[in-house]
N, C-alpha and C. Protein backbone atom coordinates (compact mmCIF):
# COMPACT_ATOMS: atom_id res chain seq x y z
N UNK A 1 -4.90 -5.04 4.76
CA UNK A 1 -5.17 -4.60 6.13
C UNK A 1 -4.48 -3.27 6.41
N UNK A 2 -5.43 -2.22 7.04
CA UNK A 2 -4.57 -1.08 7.53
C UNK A 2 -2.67 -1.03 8.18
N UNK A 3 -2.66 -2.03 8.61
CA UNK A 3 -1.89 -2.23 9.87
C UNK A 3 -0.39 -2.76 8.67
N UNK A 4 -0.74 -3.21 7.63
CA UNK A 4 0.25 -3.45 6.28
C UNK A 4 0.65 -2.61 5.60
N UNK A 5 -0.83 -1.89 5.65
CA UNK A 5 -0.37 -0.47 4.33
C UNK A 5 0.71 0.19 4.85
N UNK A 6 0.10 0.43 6.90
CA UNK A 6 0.98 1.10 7.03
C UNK A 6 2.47 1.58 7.67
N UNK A 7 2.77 -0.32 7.18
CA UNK A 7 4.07 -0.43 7.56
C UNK A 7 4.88 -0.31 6.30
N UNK A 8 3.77 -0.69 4.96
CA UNK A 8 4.29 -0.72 3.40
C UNK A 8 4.99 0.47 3.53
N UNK A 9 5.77 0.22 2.05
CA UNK A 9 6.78 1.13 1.52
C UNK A 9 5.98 1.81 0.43
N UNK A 10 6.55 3.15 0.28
CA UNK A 10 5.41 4.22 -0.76
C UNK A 10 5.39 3.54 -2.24
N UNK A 11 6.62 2.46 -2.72
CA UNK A 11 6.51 1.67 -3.91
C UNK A 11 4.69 0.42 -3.50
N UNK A 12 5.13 0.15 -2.39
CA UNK A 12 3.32 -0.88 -1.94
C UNK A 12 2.28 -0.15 -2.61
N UNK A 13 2.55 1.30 -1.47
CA UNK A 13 1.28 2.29 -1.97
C UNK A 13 0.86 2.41 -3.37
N UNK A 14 2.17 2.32 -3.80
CA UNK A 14 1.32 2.98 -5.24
C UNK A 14 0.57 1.78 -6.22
N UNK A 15 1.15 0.28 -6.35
CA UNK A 15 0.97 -0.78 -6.46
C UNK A 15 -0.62 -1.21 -5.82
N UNK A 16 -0.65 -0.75 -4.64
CA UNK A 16 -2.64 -0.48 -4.21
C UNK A 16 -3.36 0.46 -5.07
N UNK A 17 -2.65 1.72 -5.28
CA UNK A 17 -3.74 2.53 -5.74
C UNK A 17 -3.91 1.60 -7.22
N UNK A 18 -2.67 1.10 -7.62
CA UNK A 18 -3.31 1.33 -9.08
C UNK A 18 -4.11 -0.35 -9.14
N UNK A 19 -3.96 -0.94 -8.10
CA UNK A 19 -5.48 -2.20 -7.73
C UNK A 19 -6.90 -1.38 -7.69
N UNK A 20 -6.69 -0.47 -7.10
CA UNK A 20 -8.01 0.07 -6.60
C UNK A 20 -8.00 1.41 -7.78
């Protein structure tokens, strides 16, 4: 959900990109 990503920490972020 938007509202996760963008409470995530830039370690989350990168852990999504490399899902997607």
């Amino acid at each position: 959900a938007p509202g996760l990503i963008a409470e995530a920490s830039p370690e989350a972020l990168v852990l999504a990109n490399a899902l997607l």
